[in-house]
PDB file of N, CA and C in Angstrom:
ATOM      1  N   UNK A   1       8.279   4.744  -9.771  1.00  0.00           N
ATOM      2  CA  UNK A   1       8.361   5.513 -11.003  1.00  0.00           C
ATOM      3  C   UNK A   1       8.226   6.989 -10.662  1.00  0.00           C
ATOM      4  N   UNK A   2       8.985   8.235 -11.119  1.00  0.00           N
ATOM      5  CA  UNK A   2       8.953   9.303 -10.756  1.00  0.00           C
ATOM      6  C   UNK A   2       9.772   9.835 -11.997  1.00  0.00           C
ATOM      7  N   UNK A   3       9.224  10.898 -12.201  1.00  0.00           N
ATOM      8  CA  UNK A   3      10.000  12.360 -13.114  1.00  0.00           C
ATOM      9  C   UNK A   3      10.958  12.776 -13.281  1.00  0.00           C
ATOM     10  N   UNK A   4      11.869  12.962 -13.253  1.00  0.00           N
ATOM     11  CA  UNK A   4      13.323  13.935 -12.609  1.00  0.00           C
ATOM     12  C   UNK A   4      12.445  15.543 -12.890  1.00  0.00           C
ATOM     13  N   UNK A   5      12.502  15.355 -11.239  1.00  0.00           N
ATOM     14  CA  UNK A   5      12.565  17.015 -10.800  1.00  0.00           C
ATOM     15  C   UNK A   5      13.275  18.431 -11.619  1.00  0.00           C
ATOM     16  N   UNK A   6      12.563  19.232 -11.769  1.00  0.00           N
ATOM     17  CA  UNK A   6      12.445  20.379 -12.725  1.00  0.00           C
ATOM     18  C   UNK A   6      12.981  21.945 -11.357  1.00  0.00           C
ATOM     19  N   UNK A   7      14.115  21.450 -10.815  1.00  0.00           N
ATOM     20  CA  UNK A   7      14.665  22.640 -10.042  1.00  0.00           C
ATOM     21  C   UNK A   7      14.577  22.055  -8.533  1.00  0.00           C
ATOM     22  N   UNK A   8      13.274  21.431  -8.439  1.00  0.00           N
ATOM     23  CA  UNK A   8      12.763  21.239  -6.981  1.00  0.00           C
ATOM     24  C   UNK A   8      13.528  20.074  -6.328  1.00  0.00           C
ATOM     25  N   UNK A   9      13.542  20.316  -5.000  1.00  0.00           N
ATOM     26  CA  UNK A   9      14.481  19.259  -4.048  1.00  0.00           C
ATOM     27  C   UNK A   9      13.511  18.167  -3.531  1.00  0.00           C
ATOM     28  N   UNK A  10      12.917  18.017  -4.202  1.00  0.00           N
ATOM     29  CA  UNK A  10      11.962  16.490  -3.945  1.00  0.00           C
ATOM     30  C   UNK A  10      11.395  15.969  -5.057  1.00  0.00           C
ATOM     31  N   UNK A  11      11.077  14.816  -4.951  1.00  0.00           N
ATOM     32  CA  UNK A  11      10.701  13.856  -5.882  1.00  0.00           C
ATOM     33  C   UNK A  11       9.291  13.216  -5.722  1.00  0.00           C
ATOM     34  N   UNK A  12       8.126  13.254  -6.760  1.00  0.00           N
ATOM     35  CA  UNK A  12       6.997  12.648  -6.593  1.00  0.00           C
ATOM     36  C   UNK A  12       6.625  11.454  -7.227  1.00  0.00           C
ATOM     37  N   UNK A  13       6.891  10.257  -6.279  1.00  0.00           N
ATOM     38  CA  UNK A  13       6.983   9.206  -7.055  1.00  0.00           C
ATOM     39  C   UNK A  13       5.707   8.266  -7.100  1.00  0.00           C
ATOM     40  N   UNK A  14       5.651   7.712  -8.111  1.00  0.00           N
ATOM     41  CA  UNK A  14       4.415   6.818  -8.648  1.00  0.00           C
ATOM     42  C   UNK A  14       4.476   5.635  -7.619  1.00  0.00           C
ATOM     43  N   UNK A  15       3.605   5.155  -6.709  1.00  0.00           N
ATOM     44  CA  UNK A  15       3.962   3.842  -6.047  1.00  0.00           C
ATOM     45  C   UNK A  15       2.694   3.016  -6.004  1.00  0.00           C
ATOM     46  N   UNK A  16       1.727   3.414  -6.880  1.00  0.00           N
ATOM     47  CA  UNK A  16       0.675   2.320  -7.428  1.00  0.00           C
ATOM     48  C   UNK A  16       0.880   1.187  -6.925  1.00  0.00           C
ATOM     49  N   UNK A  17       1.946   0.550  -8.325  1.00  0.00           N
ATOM     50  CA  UNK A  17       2.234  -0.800  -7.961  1.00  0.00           C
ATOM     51  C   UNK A  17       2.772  -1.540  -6.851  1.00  0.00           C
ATOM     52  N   UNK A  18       3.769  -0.555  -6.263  1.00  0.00           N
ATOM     53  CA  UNK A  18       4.329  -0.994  -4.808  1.00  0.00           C
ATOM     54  C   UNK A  18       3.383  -1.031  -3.669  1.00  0.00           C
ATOM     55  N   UNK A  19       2.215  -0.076  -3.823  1.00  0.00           N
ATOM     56  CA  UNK A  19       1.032  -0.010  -2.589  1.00  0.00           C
ATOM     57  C   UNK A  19       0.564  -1.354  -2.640  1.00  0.00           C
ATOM     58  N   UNK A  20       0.546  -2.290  -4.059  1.00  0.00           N
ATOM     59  CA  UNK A  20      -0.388  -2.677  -4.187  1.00  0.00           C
ATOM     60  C   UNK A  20       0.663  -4.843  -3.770  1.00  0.00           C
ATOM     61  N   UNK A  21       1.863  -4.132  -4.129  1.00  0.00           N
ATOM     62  CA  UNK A  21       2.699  -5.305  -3.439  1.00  0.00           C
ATOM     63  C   UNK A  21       3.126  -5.471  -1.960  1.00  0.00           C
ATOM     64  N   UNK A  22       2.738  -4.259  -1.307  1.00  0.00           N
ATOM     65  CA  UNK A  22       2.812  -4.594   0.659  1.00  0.00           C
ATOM     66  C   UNK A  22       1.360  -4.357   0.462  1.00  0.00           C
ATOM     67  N   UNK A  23       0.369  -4.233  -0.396  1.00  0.00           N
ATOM     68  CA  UNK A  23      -0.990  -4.766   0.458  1.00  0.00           C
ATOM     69  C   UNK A  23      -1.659  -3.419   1.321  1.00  0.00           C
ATOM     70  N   UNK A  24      -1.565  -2.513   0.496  1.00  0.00           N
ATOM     71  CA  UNK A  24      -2.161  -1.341   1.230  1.00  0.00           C
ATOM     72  C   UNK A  24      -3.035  -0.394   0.410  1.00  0.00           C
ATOM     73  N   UNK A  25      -3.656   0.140   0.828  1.00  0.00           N
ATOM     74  CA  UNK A  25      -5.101   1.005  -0.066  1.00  0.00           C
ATOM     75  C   UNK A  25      -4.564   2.507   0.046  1.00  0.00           C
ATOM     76  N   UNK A  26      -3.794   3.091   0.552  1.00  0.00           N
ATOM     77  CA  UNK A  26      -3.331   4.531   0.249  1.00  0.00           C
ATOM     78  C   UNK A  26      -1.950   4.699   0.895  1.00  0.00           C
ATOM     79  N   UNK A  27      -1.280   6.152   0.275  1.00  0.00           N
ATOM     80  CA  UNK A  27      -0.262   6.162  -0.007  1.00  0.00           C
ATOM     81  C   UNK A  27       0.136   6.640   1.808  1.00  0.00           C
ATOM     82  N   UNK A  28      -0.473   6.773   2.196  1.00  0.00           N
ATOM     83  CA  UNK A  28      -0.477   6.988   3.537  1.00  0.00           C
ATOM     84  C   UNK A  28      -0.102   5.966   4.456  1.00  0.00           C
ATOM     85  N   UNK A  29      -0.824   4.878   4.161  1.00  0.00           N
ATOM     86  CA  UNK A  29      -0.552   3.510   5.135  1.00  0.00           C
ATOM     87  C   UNK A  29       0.764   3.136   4.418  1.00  0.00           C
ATOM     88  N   UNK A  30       0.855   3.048   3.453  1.00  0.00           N
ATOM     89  CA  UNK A  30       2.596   3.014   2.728  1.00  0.00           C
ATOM     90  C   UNK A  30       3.179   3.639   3.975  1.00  0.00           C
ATOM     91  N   UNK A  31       3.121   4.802   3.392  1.00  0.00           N
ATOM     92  CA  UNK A  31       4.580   5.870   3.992  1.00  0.00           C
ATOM     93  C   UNK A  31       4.389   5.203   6.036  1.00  0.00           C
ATOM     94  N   UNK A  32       3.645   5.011   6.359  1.00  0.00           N
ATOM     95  CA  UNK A  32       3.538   4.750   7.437  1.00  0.00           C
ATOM     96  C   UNK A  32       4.137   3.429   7.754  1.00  0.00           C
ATOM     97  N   UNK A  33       3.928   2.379   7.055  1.00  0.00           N
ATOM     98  CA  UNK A  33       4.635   1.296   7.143  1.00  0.00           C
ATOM     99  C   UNK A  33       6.172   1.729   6.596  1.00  0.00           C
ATOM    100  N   UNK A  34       6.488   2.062   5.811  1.00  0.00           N
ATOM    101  CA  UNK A  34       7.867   2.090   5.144  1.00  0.00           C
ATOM    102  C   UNK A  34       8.246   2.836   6.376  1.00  0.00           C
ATOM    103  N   UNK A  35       7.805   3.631   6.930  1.00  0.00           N
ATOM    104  CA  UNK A  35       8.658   4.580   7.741  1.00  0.00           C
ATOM    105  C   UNK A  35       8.806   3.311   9.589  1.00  0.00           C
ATOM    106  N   UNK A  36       7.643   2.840   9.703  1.00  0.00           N
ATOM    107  CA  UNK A  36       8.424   1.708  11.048  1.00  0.00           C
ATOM    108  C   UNK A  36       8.718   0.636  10.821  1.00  0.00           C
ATOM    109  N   UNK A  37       8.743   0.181   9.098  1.00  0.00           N
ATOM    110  CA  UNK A  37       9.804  -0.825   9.201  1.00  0.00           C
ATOM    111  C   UNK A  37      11.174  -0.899   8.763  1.00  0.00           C
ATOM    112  N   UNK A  38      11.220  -0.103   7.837  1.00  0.00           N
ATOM    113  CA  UNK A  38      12.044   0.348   7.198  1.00  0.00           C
ATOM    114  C   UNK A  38      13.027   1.705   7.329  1.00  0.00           C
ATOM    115  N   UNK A  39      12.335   2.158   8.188  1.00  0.00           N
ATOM    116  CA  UNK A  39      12.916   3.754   8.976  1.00  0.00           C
ATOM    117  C   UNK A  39      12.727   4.807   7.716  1.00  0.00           C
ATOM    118  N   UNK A  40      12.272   5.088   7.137  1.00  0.00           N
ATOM    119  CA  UNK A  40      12.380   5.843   5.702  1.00  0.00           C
ATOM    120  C   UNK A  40      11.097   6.619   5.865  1.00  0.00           C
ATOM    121  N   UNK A  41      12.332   8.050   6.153  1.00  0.00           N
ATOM    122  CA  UNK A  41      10.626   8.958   6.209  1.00  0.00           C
ATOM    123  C   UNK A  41      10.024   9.867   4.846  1.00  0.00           C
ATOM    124  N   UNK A  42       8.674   9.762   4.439  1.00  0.00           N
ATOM    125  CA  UNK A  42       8.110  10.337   3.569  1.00  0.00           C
ATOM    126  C   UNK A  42       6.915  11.117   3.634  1.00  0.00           C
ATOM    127  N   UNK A  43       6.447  11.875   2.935  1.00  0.00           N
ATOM    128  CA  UNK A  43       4.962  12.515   2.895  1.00  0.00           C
ATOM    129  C   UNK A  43       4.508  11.853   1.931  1.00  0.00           C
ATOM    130  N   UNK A  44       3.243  11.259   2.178  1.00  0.00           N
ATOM    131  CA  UNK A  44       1.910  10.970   1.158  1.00  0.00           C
ATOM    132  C   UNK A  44       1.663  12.280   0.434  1.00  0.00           C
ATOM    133  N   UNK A  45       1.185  11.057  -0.327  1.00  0.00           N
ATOM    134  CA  UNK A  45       0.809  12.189  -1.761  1.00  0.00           C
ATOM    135  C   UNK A  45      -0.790  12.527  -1.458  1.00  0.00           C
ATOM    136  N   UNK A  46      -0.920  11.709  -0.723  1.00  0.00           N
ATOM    137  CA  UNK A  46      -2.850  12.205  -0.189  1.00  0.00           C
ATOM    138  C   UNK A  46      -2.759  13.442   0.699  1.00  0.00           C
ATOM    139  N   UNK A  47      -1.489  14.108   0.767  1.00  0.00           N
ATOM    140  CA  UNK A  47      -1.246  15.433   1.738  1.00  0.00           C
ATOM    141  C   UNK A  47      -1.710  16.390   0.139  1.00  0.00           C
ATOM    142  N   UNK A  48      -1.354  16.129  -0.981  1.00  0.00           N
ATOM    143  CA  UNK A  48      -1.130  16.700  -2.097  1.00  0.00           C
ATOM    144  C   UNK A  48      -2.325  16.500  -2.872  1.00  0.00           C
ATOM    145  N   UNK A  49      -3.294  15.546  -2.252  1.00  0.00           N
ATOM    146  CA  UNK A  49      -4.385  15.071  -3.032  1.00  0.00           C
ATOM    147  C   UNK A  49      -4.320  14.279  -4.271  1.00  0.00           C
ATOM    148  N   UNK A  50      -3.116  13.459  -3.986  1.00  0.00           N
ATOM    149  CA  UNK A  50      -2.663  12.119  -5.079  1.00  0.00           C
ATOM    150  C   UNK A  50      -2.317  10.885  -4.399  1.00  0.00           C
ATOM    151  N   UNK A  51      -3.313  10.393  -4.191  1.00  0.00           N
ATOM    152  CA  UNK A  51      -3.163   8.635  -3.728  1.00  0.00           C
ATOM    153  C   UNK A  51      -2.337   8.660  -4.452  1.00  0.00           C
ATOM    154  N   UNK A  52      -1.617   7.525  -3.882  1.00  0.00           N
ATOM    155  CA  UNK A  52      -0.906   6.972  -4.759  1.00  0.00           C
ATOM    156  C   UNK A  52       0.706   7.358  -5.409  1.00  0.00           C
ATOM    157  N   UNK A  53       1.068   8.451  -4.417  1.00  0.00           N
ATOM    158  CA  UNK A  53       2.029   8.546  -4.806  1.00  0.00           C
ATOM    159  C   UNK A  53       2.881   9.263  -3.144  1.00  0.00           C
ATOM    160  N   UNK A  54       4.191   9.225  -3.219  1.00  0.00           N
ATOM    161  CA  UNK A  54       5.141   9.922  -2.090  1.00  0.00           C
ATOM    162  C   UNK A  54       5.860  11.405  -2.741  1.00  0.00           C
ATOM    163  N   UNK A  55       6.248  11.749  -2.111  1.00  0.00           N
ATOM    164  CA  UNK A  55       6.850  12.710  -1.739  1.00  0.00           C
ATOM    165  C   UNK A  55       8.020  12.562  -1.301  1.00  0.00           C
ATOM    166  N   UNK A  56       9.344  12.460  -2.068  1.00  0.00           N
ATOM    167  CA  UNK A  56      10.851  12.283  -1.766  1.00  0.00           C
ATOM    168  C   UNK A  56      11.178  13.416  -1.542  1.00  0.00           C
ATOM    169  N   UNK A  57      11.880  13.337  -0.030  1.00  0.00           N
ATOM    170  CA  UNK A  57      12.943  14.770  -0.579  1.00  0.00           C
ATOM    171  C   UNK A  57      14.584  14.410  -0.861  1.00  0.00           C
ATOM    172  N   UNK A  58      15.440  15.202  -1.894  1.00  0.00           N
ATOM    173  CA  UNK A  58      16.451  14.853  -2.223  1.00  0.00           C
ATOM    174  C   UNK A  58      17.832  15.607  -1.735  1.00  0.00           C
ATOM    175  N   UNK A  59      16.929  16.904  -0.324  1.00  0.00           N
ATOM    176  CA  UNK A  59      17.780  17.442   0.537  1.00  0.00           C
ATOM    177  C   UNK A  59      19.105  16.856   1.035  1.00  0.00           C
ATOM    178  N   UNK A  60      19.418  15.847   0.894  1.00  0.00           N
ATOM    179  CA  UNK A  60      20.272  14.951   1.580  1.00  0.00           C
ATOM    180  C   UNK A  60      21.406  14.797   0.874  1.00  0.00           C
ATOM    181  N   UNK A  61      22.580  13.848   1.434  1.00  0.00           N
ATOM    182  CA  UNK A  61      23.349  13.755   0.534  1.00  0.00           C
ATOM    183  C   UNK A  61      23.591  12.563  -0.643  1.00  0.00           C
ATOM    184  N   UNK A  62      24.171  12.132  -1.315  1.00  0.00           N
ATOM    185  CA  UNK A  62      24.096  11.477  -2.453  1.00  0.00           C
ATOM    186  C   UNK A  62      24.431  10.158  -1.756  1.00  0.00           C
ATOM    187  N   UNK A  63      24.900   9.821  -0.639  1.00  0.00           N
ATOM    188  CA  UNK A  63      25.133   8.825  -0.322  1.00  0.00           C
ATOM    189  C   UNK A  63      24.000   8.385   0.643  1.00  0.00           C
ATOM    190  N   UNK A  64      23.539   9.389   1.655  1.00  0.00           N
ATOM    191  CA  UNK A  64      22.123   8.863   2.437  1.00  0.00           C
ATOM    192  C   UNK A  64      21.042   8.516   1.526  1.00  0.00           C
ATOM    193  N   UNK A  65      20.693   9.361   0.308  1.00  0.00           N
ATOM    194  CA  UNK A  65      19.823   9.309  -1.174  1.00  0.00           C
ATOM    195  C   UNK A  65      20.222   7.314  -1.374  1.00  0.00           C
ATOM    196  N   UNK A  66      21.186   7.772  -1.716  1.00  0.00           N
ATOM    197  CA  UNK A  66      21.485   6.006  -1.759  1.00  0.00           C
ATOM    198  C   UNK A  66      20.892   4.676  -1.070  1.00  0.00           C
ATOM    199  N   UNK A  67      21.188   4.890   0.037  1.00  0.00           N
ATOM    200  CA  UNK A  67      21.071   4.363   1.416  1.00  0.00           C
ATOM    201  C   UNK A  67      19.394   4.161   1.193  1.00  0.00           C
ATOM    202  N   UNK A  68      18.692   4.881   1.528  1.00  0.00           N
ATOM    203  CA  UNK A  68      17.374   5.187   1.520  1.00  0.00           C
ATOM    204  C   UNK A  68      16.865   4.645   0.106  1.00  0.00           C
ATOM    205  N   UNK A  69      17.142   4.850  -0.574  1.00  0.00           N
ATOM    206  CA  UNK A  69      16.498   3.805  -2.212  1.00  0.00           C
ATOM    207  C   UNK A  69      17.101   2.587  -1.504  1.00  0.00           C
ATOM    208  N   UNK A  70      18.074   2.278  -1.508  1.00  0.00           N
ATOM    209  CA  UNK A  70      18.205   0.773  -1.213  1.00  0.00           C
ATOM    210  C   UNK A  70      17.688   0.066   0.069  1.00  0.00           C
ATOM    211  N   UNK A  71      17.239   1.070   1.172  1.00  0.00           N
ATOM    212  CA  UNK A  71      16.037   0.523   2.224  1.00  0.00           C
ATOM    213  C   UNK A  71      14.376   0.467   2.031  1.00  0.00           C
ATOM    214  N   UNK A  72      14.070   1.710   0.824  1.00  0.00           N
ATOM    215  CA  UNK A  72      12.777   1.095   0.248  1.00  0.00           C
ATOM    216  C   UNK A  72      12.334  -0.140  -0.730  1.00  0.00           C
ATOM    217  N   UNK A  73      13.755  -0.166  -1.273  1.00  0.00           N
ATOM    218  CA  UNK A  73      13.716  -1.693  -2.165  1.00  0.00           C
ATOM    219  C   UNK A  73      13.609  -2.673  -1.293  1.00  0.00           C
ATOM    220  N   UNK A  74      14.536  -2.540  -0.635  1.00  0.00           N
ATOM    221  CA  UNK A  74      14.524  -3.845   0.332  1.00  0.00           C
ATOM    222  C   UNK A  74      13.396  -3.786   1.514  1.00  0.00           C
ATOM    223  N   UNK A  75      12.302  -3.043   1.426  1.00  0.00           N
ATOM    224  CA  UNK A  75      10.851  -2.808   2.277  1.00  0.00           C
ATOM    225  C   UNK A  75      10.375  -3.174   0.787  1.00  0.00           C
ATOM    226  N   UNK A  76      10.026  -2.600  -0.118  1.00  0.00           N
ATOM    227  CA  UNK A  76       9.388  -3.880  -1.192  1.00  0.00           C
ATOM    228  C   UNK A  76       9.439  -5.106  -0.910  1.00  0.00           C
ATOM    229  N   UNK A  77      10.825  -5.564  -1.563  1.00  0.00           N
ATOM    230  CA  UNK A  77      11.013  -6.897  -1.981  1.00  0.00           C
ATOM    231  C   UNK A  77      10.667  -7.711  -1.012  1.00  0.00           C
ATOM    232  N   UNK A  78      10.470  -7.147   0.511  1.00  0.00           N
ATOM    233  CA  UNK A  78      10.460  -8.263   1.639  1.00  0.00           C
ATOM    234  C   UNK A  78       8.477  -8.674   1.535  1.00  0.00           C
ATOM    235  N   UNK A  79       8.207  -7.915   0.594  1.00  0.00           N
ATOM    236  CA  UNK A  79       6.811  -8.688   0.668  1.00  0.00           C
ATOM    237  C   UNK A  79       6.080  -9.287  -0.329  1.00  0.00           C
ATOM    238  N   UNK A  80       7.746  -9.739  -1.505  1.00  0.00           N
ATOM    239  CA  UNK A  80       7.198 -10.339  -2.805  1.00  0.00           C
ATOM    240  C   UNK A  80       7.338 -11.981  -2.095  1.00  0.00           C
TER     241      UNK A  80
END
């Protein structure tokens, strides 16, 4: 769950519930897992002082943007 961004080239997204479906206590061990299993790199929101949430950036192009949502879904879903 996340906002649409107000100018800025990143996205701060809500991942509560997803921390809490791979089984992890901060948004840190997330981004850390998503990033060696899934290759998908992010900043914790505990850099920002918000468990609980990432840090997208949307620098990229509309098709890697793509790519990358559909490799964090599929790093979800592999642990429902």
């Amino acid at each position: 769950k996340c906002e649409k961004p107000k100018g800025a080239f990143y996205l701060f997204a809500n991942i509560k519930t997803a921390m809490h479906i791979v089984g992890v206590a901060s948004s840190e061990e997330f981004a850390l897992k998503l990033l060696e299993e899934a290759g998908v790199a992010t900043v914790s929101g505990e850099n920002f002082g918000c468990n609980g949430f990432l840090r997208l950036s949307c620098a990229s192009s509309e098709e890697e943007l793509r790519e990358a949502a559909k490799c964090i879904k599929e790093f979800i879903e592999s642990y429902l």
